[in-house]
C-alpha atoms as a PDB file:
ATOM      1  CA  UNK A   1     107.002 109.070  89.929  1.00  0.00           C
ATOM      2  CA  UNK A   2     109.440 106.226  89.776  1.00  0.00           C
ATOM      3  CA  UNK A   3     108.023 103.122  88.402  1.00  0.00           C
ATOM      4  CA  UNK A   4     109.542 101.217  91.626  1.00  0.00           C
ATOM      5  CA  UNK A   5     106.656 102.570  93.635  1.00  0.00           C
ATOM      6  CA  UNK A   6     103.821 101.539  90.895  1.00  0.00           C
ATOM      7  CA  UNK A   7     105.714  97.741  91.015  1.00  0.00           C
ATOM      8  CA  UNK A   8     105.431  97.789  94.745  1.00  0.00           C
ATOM      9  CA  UNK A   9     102.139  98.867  95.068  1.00  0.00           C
ATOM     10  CA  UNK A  10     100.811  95.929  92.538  1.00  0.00           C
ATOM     11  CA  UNK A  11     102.393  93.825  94.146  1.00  0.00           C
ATOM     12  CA  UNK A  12     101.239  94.829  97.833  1.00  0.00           C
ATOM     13  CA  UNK A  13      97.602  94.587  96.079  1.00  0.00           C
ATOM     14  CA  UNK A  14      98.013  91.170  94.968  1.00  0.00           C
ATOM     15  CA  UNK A  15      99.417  89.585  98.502  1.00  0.00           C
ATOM     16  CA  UNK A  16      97.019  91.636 100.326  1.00  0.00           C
ATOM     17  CA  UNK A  17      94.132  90.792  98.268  1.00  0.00           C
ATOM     18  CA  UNK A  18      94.574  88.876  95.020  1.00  0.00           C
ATOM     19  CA  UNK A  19      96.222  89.289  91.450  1.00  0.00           C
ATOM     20  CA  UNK A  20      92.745  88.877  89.804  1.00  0.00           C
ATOM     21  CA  UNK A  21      91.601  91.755  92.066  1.00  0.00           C
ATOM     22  CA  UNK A  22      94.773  93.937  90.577  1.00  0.00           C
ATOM     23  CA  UNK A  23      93.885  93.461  87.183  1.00  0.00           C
ATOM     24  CA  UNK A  24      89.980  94.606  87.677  1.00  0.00           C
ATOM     25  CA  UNK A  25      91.674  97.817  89.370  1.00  0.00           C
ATOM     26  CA  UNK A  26      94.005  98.014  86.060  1.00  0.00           C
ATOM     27  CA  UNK A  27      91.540  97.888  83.881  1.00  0.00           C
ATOM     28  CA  UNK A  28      89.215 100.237  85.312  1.00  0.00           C
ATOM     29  CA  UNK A  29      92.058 102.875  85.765  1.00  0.00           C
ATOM     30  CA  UNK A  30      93.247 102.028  82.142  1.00  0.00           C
ATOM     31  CA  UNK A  31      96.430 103.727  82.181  1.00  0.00           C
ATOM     32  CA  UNK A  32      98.568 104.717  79.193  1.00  0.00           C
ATOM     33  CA  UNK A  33     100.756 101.545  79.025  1.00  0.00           C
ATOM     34  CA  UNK A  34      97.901  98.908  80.221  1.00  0.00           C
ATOM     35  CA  UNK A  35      99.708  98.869  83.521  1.00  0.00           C
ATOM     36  CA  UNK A  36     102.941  97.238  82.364  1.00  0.00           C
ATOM     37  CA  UNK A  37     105.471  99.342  84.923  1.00  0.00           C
ATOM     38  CA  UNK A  38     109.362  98.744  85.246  1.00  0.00           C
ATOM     39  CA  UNK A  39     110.960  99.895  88.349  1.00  0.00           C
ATOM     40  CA  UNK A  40     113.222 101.869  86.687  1.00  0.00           C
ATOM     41  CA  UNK A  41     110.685 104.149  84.373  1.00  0.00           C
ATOM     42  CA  UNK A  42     108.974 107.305  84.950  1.00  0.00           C
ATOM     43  CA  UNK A  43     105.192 108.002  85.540  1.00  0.00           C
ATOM     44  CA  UNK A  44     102.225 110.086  86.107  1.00  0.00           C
ATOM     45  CA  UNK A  45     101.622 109.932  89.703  1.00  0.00           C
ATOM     46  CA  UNK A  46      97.826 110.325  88.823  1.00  0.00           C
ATOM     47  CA  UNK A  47      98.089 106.965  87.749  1.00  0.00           C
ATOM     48  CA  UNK A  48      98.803 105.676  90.885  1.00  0.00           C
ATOM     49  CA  UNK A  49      96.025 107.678  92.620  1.00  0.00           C
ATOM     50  CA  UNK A  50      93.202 106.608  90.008  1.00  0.00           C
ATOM     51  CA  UNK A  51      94.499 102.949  90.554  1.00  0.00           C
ATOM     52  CA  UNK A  52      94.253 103.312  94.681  1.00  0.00           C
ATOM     53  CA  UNK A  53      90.698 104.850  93.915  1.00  0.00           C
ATOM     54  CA  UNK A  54      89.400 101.916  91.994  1.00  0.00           C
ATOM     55  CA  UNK A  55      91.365  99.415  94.630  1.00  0.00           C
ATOM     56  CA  UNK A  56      89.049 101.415  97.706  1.00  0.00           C
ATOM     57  CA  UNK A  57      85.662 101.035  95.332  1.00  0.00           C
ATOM     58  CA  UNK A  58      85.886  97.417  95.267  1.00  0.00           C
ATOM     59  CA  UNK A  59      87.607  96.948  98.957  1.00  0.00           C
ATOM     60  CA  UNK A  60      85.677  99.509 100.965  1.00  0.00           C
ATOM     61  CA  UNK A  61      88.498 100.171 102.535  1.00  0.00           C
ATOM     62  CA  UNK A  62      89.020 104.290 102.179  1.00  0.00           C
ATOM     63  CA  UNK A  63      91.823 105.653 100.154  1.00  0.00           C
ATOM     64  CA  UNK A  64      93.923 107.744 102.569  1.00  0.00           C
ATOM     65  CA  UNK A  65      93.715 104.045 104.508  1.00  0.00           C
ATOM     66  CA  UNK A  66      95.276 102.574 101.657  1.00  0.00           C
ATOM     67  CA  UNK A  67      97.718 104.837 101.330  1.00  0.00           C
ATOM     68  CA  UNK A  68      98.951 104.403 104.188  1.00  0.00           C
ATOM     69  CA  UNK A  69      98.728 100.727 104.468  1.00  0.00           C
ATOM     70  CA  UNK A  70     100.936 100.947 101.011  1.00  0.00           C
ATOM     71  CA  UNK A  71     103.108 103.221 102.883  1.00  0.00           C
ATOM     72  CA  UNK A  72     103.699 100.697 105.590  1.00  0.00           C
ATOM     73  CA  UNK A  73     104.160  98.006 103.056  1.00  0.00           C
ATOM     74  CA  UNK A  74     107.015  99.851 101.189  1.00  0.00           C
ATOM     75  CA  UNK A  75     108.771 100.103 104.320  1.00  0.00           C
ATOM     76  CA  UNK A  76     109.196  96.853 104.507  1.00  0.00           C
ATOM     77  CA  UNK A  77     110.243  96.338 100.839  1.00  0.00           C
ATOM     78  CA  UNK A  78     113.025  99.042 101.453  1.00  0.00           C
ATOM     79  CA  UNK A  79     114.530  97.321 104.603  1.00  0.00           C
ATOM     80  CA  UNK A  80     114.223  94.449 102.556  1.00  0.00           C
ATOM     81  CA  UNK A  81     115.815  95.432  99.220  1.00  0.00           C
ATOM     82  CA  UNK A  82     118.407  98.298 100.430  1.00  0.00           C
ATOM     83  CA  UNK A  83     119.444  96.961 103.729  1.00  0.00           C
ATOM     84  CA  UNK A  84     122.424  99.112 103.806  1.00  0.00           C
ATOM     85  CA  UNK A  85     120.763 102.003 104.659  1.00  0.00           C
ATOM     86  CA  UNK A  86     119.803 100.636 108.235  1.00  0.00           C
ATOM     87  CA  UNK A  87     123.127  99.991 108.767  1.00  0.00           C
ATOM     88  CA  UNK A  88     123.984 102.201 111.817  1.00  0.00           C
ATOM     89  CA  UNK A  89     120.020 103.391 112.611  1.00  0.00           C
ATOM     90  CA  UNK A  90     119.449 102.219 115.971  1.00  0.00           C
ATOM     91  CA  UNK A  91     116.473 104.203 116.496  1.00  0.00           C
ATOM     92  CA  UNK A  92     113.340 105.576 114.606  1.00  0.00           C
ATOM     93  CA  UNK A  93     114.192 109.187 115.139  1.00  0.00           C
ATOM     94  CA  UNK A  94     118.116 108.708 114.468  1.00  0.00           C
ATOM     95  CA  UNK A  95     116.548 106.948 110.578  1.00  0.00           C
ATOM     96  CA  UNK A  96     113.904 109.790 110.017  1.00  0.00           C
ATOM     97  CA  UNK A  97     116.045 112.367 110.919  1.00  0.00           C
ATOM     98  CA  UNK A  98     118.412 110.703 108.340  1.00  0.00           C
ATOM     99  CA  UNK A  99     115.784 111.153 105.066  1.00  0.00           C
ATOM    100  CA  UNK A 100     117.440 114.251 103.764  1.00  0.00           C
ATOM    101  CA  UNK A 101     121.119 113.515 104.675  1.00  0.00           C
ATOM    102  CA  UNK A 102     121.362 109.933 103.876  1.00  0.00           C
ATOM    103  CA  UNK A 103     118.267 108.171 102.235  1.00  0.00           C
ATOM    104  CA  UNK A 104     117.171 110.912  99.672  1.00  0.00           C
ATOM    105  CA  UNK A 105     120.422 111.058  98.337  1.00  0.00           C
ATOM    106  CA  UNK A 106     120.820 106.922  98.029  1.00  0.00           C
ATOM    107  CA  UNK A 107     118.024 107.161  96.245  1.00  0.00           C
ATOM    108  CA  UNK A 108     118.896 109.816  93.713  1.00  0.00           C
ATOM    109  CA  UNK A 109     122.214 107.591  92.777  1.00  0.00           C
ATOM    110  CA  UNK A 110     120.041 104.925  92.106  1.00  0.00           C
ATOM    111  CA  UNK A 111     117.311 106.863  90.611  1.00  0.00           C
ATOM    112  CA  UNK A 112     119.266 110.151  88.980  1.00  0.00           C
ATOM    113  CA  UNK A 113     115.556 111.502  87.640  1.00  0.00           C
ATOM    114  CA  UNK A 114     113.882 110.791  91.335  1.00  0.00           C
ATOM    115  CA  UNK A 115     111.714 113.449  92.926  1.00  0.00           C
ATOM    116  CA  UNK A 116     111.189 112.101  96.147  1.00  0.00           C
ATOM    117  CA  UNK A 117     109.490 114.577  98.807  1.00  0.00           C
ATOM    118  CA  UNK A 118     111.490 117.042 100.759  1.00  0.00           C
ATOM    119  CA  UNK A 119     111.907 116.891 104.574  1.00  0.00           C
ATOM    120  CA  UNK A 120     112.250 119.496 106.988  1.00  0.00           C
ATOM    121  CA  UNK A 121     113.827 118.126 110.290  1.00  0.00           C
ATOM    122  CA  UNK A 122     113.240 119.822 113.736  1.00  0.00           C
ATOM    123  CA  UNK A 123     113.248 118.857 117.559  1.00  0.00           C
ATOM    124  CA  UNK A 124     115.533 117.827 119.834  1.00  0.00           C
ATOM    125  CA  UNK A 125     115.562 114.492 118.280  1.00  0.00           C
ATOM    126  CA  UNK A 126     115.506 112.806 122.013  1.00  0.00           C
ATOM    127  CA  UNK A 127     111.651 112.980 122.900  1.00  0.00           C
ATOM    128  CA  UNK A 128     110.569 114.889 120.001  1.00  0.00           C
ATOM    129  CA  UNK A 129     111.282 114.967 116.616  1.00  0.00           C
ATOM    130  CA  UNK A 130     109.131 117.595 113.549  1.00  0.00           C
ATOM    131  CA  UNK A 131     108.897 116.402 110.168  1.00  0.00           C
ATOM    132  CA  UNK A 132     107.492 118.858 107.420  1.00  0.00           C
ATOM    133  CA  UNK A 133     107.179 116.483 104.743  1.00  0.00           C
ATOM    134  CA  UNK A 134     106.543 119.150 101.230  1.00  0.00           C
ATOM    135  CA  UNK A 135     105.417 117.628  97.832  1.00  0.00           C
ATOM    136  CA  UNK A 136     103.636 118.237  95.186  1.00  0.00           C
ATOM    137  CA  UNK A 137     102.183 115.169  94.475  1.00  0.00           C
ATOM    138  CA  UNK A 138      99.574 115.147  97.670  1.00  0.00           C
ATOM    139  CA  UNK A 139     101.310 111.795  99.139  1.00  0.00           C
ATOM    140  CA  UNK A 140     100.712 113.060 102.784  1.00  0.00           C
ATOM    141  CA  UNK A 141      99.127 109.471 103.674  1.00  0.00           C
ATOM    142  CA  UNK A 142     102.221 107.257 102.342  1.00  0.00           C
ATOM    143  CA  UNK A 143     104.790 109.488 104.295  1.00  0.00           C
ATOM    144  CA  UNK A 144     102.728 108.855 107.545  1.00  0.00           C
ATOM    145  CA  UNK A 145     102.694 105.368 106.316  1.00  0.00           C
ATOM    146  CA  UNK A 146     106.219 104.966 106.060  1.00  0.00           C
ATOM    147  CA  UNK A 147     106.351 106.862 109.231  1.00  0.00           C
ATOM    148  CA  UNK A 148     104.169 104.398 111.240  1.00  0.00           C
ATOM    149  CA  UNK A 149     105.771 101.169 109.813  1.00  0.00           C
ATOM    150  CA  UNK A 150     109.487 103.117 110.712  1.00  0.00           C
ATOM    151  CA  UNK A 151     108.497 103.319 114.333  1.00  0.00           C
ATOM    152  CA  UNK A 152     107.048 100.091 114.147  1.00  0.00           C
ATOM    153  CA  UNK A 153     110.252  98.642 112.724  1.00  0.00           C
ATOM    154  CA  UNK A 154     112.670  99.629 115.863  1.00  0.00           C
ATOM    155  CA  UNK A 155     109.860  98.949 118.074  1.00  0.00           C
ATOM    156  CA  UNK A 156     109.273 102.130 120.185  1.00  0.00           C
ATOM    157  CA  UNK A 157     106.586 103.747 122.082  1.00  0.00           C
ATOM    158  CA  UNK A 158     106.000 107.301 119.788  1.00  0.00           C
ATOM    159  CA  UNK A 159     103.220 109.220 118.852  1.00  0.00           C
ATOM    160  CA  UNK A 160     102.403 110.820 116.088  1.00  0.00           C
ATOM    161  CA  UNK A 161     100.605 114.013 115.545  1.00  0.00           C
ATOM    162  CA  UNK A 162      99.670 115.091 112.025  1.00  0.00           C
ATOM    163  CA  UNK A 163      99.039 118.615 110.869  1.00  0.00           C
ATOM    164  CA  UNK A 164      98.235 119.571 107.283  1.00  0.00           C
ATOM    165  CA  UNK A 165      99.036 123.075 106.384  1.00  0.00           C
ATOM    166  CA  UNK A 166      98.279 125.295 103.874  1.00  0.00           C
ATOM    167  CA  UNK A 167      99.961 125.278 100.905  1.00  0.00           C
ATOM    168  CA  UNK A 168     100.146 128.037  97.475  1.00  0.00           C
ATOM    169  CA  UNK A 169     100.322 124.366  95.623  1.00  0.00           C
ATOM    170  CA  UNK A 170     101.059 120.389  96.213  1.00  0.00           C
ATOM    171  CA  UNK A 171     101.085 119.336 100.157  1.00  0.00           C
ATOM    172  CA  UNK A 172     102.654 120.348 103.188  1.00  0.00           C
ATOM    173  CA  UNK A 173     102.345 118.273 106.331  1.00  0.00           C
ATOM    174  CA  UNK A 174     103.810 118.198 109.931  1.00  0.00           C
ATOM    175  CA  UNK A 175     104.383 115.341 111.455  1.00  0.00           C
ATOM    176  CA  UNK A 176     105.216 115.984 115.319  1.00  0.00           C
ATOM    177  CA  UNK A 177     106.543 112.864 116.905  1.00  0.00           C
ATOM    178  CA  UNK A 178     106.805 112.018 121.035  1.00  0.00           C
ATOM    179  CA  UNK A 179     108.601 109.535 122.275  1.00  0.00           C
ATOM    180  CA  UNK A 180     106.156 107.992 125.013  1.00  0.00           C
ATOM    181  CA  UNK A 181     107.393 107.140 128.234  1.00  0.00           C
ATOM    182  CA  UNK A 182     108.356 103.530 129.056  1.00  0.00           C
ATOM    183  CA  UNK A 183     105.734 101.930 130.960  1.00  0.00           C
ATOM    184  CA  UNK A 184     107.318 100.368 134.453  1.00  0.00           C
END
């Protein structure tokens, strides 16, 4: 997993909650390199998970939560950082319909060794819009995040419906999203 996402997520725990906290949660997961990530290297995802494990011992707050909190989070750090791929999105379903044609790809030219998750895109794309997010790295909970924080972002009225499905090996999700009529 691309260090970017270990950066991000240290540095969503430490405005959220507090740098000291981030360094008890480093040292209990005690990962390889003492937790000194650059957004440019390459890790074990299972150091991120044991890290969001330790972070929901000492917050309460439960992991898929967290996840998806972090997912939110890194939303805003991409609009942020790479506003150039919102150029032209004037919607939520026209910018997640746009993962595997536009955004995966920017992120493979910036990041040639980047697995990101795949995307299957179905629905009209009008009121409804199915997302089969496949990985094997179990990050169901940051996609939704990501998601949420998307919708959130352009400001419309969708719901989202979440099915996990089985899988020979990682995750496979659908994500079925309604647009929601306006209120009068």
């Amino acid at each position: 997993m691309k260090g970017m996402v270990f950066t991000e997520f240290m540095d969503m725990v430490e405005q959220k909650f507090s740098p000291e906290l981030m360094d008890e949660v480093i040292a209990a997961a005690a990962p390889p390199n003492g937790g000194a990530y650059t957004a440019v290297g390459q890790y074990d995802h299972h150091e991120l998970v044991k890290m969001v494990i330790e972070l929901s011992q000492r917050t309460g707050v439960a992991v898929p939560d967290l996840v998806r909190a972090f997912g939110e989070y890194l939303f805003g750090r991409f609009h942020q950082g790479y506003p150039h791929l919102f150029e032209g999105m004037d919607s939520a379903f026209r910018m997640l319909s746009s993962i595997e044609s536009i955004i995966h790809p920017e992120v493979r030219k910036l990041y040639p060794d980047a697995r990101p998750p795949r995307f299957d895109i179905a629905g009209d794309g009008v009121d409804t819009l199915e997302m089969t997010y496949r990985s094997d790295r179990h990050f169901g909970d940051l996609a939704e995040g990501l998601i949420r924080a998307c919708i959130a972002h352009f400001g419309e009225h969708i719901s989202i419906r979440r099915e996990d499905l089985p899988a020979a090996s990682g995750s496979v999700i659908r994500f079925v999203l309604t647009r929601e009529a306006a209120c009068a």
